[in-house]
Every structure is written in structure tokens, then in C-alpha cells.
PDB file of N, CA and C in Angstrom:
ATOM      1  N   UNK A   1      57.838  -8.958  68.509  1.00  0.00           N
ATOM      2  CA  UNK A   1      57.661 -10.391  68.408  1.00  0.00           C
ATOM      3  C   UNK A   1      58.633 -10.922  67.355  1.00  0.00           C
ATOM      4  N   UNK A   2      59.618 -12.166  67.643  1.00  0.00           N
ATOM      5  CA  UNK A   2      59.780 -12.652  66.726  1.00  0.00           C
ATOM      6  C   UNK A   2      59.329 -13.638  65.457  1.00  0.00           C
ATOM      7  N   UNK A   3      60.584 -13.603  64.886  1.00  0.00           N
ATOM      8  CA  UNK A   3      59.557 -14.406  63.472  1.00  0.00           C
ATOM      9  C   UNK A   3      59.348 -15.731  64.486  1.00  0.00           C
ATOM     10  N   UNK A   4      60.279 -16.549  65.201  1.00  0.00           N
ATOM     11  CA  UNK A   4      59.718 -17.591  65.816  1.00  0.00           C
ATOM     12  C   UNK A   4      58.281 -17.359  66.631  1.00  0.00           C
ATOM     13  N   UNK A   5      58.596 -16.540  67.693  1.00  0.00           N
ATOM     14  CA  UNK A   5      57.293 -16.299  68.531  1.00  0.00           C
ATOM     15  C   UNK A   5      56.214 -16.225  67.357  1.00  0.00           C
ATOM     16  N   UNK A   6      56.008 -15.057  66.397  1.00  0.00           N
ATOM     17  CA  UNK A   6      54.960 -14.938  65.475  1.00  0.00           C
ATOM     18  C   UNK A   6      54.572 -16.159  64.921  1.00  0.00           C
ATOM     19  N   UNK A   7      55.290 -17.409  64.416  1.00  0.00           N
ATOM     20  CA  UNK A   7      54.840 -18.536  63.759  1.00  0.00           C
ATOM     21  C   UNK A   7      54.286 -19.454  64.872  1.00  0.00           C
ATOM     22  N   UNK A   8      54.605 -19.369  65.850  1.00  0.00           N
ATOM     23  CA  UNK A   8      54.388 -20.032  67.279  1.00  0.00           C
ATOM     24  C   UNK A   8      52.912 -19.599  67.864  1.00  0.00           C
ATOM     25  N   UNK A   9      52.754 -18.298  67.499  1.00  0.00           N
ATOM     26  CA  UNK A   9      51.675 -17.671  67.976  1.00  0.00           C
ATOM     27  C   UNK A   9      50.357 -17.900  66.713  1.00  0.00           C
ATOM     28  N   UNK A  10      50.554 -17.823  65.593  1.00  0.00           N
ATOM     29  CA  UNK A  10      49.873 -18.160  65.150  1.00  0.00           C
ATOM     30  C   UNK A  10      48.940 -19.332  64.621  1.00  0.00           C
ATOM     31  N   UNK A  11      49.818 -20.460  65.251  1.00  0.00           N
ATOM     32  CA  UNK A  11      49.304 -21.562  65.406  1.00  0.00           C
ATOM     33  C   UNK A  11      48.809 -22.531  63.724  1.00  0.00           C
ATOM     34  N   UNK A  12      49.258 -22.222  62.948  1.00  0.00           N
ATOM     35  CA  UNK A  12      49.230 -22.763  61.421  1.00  0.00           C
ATOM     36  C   UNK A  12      50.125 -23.474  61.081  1.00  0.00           C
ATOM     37  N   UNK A  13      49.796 -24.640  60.739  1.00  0.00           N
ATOM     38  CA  UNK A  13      50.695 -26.089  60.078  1.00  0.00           C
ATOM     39  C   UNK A  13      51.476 -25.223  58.876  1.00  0.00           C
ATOM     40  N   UNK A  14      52.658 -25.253  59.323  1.00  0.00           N
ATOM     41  CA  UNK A  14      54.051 -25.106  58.348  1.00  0.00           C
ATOM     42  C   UNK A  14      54.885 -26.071  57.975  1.00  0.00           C
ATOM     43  N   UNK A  15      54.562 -27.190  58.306  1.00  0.00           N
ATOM     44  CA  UNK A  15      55.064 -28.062  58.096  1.00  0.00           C
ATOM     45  C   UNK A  15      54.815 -29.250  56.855  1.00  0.00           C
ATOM     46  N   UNK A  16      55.517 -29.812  56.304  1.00  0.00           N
ATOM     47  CA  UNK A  16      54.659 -30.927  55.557  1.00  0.00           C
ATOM     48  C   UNK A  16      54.952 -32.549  55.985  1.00  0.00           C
ATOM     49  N   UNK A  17      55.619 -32.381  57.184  1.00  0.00           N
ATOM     50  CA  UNK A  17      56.234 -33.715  57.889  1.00  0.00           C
ATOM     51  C   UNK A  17      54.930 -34.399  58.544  1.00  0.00           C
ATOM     52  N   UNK A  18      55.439 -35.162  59.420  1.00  0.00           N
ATOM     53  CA  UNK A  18      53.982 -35.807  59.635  1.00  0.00           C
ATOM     54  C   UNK A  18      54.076 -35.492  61.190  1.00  0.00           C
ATOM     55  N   UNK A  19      52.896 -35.929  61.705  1.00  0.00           N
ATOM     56  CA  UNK A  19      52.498 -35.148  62.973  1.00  0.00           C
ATOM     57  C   UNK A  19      53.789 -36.389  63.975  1.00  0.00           C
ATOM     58  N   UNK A  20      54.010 -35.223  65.059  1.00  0.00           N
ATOM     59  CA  UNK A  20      54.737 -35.608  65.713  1.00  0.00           C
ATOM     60  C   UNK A  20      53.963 -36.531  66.799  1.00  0.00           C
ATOM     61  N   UNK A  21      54.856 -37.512  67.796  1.00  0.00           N
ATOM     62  CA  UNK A  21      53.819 -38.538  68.287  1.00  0.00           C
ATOM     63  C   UNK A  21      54.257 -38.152  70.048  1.00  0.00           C
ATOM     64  N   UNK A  22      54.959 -37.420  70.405  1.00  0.00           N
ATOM     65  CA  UNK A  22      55.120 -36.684  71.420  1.00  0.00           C
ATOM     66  C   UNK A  22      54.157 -35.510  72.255  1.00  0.00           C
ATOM     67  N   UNK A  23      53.659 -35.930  73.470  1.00  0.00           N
ATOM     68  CA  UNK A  23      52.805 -34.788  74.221  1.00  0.00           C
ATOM     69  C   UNK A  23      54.017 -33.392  74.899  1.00  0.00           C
ATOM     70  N   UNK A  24      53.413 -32.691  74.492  1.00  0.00           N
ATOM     71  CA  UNK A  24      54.425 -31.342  75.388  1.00  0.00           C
ATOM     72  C   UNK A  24      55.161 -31.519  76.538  1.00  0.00           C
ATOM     73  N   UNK A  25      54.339 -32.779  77.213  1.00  0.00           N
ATOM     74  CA  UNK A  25      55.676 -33.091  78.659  1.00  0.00           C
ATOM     75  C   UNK A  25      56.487 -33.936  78.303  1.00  0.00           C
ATOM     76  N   UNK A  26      56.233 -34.983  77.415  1.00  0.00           N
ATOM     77  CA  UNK A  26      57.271 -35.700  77.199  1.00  0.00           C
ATOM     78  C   UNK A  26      58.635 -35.275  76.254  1.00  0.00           C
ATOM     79  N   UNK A  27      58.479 -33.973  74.966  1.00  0.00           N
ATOM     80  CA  UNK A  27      59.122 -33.271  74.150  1.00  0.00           C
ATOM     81  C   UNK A  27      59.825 -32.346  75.685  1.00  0.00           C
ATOM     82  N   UNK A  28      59.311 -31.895  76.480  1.00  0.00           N
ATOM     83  CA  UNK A  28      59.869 -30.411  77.012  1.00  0.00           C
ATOM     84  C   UNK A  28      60.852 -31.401  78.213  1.00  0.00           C
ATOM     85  N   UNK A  29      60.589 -32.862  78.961  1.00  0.00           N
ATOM     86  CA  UNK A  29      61.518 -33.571  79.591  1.00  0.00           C
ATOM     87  C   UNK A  29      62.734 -34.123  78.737  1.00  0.00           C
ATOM     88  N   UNK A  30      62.949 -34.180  77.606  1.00  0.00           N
ATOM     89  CA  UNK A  30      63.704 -34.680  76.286  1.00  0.00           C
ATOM     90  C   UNK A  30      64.573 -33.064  76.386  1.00  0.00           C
ATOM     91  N   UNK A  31      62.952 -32.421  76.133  1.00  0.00           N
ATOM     92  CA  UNK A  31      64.392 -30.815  75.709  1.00  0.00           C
ATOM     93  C   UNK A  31      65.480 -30.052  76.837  1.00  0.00           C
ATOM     94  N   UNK A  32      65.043 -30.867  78.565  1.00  0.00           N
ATOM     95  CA  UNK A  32      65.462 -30.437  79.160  1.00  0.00           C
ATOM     96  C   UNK A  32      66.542 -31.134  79.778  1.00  0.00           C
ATOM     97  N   UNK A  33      67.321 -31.751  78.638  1.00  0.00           N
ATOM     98  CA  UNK A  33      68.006 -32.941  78.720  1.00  0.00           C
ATOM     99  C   UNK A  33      69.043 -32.386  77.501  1.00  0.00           C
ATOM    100  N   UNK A  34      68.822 -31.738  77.240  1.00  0.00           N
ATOM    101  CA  UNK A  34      69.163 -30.802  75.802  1.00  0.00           C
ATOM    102  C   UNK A  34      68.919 -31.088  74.527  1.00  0.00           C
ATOM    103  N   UNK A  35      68.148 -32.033  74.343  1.00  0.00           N
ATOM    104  CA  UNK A  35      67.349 -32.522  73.148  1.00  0.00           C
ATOM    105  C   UNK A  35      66.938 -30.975  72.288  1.00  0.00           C
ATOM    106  N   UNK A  36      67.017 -30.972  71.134  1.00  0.00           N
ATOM    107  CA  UNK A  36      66.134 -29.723  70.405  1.00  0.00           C
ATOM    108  C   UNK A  36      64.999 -30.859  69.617  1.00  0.00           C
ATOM    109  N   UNK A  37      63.631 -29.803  70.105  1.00  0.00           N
ATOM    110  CA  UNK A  37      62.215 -30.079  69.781  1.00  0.00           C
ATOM    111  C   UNK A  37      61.877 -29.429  69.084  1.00  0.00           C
ATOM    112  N   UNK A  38      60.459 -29.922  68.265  1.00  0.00           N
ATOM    113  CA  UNK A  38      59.587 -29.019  67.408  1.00  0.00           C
ATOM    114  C   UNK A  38      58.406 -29.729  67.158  1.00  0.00           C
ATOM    115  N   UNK A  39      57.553 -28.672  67.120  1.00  0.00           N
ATOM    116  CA  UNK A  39      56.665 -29.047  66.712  1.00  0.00           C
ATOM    117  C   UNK A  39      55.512 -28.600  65.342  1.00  0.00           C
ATOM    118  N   UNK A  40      54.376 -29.763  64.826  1.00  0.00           N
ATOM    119  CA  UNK A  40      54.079 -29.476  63.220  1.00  0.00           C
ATOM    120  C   UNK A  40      53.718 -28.185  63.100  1.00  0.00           C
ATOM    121  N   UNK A  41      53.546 -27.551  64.490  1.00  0.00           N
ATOM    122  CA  UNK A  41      52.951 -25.955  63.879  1.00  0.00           C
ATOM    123  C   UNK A  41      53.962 -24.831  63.429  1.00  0.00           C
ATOM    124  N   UNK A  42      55.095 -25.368  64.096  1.00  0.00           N
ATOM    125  CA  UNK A  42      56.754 -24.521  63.454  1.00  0.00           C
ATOM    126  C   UNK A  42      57.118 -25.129  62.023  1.00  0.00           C
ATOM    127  N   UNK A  43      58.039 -24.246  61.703  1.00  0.00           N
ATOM    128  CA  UNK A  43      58.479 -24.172  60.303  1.00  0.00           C
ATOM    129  C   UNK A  43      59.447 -25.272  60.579  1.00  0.00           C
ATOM    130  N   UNK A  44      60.004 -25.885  59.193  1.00  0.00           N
ATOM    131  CA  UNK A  44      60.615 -27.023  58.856  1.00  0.00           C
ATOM    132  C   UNK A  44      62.330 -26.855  60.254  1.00  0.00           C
ATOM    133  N   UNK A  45      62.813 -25.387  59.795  1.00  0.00           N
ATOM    134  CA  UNK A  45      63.689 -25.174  60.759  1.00  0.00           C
ATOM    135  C   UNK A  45      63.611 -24.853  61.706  1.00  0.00           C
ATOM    136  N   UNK A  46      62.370 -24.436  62.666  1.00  0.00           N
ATOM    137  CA  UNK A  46      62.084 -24.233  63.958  1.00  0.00           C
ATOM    138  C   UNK A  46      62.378 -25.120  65.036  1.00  0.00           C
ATOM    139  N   UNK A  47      63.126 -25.050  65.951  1.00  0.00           N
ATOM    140  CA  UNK A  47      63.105 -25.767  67.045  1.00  0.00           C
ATOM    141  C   UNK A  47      63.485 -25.526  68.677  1.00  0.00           C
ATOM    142  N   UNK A  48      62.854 -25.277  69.667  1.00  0.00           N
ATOM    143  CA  UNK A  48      63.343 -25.140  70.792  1.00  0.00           C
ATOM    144  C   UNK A  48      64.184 -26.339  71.483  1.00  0.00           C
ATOM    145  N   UNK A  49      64.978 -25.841  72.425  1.00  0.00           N
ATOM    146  CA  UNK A  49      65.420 -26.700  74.064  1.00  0.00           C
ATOM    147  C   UNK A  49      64.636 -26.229  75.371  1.00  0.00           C
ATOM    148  N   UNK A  50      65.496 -26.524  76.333  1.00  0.00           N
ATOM    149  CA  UNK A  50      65.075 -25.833  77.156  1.00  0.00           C
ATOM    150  C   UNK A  50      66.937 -25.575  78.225  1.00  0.00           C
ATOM    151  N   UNK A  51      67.470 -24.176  78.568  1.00  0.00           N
ATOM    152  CA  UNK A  51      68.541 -24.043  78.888  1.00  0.00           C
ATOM    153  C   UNK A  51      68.728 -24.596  80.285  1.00  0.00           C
ATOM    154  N   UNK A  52      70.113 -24.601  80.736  1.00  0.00           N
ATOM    155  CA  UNK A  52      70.061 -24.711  82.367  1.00  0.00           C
ATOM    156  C   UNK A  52      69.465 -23.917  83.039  1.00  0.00           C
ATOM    157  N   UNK A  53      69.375 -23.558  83.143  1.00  0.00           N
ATOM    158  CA  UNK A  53      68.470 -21.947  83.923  1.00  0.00           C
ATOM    159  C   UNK A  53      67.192 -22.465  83.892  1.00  0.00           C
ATOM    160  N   UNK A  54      66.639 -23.348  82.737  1.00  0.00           N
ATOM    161  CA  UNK A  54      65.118 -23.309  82.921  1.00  0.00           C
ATOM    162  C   UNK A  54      64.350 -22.566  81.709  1.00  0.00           C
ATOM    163  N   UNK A  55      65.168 -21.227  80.730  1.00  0.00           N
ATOM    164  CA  UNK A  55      64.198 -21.081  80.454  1.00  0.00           C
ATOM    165  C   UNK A  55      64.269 -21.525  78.801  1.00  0.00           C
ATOM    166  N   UNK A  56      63.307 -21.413  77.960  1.00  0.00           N
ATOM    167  CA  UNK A  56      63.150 -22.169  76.605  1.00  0.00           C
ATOM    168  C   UNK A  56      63.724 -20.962  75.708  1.00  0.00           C
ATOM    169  N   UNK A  57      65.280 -21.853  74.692  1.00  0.00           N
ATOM    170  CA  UNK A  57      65.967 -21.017  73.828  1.00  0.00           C
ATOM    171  C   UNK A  57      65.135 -21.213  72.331  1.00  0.00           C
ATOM    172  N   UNK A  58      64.767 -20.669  71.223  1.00  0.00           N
ATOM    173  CA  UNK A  58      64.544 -20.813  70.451  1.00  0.00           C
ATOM    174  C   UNK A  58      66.089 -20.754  68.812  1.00  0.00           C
ATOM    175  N   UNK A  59      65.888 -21.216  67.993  1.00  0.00           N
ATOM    176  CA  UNK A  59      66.911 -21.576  67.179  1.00  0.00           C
ATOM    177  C   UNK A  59      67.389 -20.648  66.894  1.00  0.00           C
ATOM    178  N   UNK A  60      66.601 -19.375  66.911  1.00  0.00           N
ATOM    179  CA  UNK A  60      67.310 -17.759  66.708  1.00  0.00           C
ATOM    180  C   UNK A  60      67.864 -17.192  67.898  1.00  0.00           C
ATOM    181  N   UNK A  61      67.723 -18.194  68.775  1.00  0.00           N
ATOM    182  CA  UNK A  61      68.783 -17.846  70.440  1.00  0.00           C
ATOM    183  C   UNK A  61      67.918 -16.683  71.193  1.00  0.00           C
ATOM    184  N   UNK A  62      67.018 -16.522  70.362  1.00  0.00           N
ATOM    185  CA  UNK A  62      65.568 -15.950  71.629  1.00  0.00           C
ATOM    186  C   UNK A  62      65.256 -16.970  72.410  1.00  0.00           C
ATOM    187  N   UNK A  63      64.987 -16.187  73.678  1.00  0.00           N
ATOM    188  CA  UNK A  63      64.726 -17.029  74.839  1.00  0.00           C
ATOM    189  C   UNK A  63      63.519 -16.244  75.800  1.00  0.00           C
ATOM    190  N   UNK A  64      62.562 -17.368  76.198  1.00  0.00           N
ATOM    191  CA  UNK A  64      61.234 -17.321  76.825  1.00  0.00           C
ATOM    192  C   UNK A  64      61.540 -18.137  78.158  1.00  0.00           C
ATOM    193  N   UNK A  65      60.434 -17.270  79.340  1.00  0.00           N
ATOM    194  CA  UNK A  65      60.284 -18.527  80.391  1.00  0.00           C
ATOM    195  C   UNK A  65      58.868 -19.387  79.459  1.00  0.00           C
ATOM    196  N   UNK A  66      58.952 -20.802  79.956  1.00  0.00           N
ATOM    197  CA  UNK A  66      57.779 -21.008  79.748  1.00  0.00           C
ATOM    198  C   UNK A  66      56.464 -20.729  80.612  1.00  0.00           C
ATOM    199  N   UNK A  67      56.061 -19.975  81.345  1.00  0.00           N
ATOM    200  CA  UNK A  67      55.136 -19.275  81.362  1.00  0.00           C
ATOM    201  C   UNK A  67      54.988 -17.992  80.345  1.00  0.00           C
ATOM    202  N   UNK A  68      55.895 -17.239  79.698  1.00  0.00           N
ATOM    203  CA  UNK A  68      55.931 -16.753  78.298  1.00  0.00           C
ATOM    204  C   UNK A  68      55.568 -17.594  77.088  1.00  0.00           C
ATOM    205  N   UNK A  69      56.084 -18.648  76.917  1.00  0.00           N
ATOM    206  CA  UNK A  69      55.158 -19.544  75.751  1.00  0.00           C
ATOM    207  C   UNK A  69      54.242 -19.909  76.201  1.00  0.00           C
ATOM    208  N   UNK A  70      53.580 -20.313  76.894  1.00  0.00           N
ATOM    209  CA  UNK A  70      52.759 -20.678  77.208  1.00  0.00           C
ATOM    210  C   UNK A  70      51.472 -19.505  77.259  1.00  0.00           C
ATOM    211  N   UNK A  71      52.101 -18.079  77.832  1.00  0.00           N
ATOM    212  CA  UNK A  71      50.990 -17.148  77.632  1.00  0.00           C
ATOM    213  C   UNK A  71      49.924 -16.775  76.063  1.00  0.00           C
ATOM    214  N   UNK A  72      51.528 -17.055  75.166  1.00  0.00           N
ATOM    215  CA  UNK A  72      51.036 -16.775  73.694  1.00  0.00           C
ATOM    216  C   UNK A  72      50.140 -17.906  73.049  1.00  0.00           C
ATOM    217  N   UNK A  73      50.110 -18.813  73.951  1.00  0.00           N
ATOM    218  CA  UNK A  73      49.329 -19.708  73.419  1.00  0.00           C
ATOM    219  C   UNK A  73      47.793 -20.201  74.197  1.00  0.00           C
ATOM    220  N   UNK A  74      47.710 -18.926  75.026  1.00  0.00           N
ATOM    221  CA  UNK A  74      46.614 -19.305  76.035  1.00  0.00           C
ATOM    222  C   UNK A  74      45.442 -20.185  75.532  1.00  0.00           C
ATOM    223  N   UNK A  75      44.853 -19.427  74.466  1.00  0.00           N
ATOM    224  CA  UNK A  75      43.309 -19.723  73.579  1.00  0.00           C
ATOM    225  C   UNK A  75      43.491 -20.179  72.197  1.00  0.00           C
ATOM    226  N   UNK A  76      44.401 -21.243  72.422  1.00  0.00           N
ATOM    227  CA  UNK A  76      45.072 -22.000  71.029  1.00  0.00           C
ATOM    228  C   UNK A  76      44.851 -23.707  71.766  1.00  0.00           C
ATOM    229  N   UNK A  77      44.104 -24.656  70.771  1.00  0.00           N
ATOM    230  CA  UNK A  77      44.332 -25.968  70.690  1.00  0.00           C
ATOM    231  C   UNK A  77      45.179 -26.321  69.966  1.00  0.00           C
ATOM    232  N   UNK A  78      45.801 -27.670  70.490  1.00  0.00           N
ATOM    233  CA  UNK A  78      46.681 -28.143  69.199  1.00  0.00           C
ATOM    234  C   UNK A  78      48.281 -28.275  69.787  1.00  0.00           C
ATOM    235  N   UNK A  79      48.518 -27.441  70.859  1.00  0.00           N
ATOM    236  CA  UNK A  79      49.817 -27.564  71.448  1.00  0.00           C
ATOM    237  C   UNK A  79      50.578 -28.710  72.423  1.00  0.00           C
ATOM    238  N   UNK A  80      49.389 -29.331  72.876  1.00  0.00           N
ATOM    239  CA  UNK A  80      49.640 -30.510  73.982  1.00  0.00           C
ATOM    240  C   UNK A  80      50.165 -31.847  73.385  1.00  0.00           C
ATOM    241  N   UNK A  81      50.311 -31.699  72.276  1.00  0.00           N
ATOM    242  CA  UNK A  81      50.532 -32.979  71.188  1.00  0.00           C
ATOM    243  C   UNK A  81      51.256 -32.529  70.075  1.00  0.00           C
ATOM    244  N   UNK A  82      51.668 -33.535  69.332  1.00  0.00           N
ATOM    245  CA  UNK A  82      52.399 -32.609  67.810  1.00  0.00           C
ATOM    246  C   UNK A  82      53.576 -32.584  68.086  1.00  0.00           C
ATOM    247  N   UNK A  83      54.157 -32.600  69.033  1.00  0.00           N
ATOM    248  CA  UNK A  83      55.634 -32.336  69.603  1.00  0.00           C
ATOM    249  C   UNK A  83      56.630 -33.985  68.547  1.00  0.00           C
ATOM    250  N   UNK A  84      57.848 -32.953  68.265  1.00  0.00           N
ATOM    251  CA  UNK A  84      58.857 -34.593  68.388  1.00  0.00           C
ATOM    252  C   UNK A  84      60.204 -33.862  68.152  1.00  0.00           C
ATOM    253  N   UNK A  85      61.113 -34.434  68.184  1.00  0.00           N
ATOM    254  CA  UNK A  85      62.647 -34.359  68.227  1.00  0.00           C
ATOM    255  C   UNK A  85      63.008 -33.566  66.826  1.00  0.00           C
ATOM    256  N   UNK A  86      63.707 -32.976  67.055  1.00  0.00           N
ATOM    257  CA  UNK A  86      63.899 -32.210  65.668  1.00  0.00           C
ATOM    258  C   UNK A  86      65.246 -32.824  65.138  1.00  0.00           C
ATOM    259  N   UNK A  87      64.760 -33.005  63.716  1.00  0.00           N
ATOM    260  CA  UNK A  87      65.705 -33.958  62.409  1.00  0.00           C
ATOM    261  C   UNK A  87      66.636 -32.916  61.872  1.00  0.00           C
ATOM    262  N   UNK A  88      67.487 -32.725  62.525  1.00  0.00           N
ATOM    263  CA  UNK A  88      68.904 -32.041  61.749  1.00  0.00           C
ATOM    264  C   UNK A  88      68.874 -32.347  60.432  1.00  0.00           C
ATOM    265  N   UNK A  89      68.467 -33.483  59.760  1.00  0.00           N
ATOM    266  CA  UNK A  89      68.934 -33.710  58.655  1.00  0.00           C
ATOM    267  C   UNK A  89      68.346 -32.865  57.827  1.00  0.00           C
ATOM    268  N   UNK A  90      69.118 -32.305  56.623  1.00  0.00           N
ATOM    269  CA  UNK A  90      68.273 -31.353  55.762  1.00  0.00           C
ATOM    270  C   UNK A  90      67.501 -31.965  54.702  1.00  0.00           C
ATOM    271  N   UNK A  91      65.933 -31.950  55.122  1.00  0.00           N
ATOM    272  CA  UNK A  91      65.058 -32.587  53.940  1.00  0.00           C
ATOM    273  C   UNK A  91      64.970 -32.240  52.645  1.00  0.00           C
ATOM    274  N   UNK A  92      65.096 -33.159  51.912  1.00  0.00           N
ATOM    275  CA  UNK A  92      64.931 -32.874  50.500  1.00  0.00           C
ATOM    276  C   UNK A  92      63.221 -33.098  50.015  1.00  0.00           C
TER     277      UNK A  92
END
């Protein structure tokens, strides 16, 4: 597992930003547009797309189908929401 998958899987606010105002379909139609997403349960630098092919790259260039993210998150609330565009800018 990676460190992404592992922080992904564990489902714990790493973040100190504020909750994102994006549902998972509207972040994953954005990412499949090549937008990079994230959401409050990833770390400040965490963020997926989604590639031509379809399947979801993560910022360490690991790559999942989403029926793979989605498996790790079977019996987890909290994922359908929280989503938003990820801020390149480096927070101070």
C-alpha cells in the first residue's frame, strides 16, 4: 500500500483547510477534464486526476481503477463530499 492509498484508506482529517464544497461526482467530472482534486481526508499535498484511459493517477504517479478506490473505501463515511480542486499554491 502506498503512503497515498494508506492516508486514503484510513480515512482521518489531515488537513487544516476547510471542508471542501464538492460531491465525488462533481470533483471526479472536473478531474476527468484534468483538473487535480483532493480531498479534507488527504494530506495538504495529496491530490488525484483521473488519466485518459480512465484510470485515477495519484501525485506519487500511482495509479488505481476506480473500482480500486473505491474498494478501499467500502465501510468508510465521509467520501461522497469533502472533495475540491487542489490549490497549487504553497500554504503558509
Amino acid at each position: 500500500m502506498t503512503r497515498t492509498e494508506r492516508n486514503l484508506h484510513t480515512g482521518t482529517h489531515m488537513k487544516n483547510a476547510t471542508t471542501g464544497t464538492l460531491t465525488y461526482s462533481e470533483a471526479y467530472a472536473l478531474a476527468q477534464k484534468g483538473a487535480k482534486i483532493t480531498h479534507h481526508f488527504m494530506a495538504v499535498n495529496e491530490w488525484m486526476t483521473v488519466l485518459p484511459n480512465g484510470r485515477i493517477c495519484f501525485e506519487d504517479g500511482c495509479e488505481q481503477t476506480v473500482v480500486e478506490f473505491w474498494a478501499l473505501r467500502r465501510n468508510q463515511t465521509g467520501w461522497t463530499d469533502g472533495w475540491s480542486v487542489f490549490n497549487e499554491t504553497p500554504q503558509e
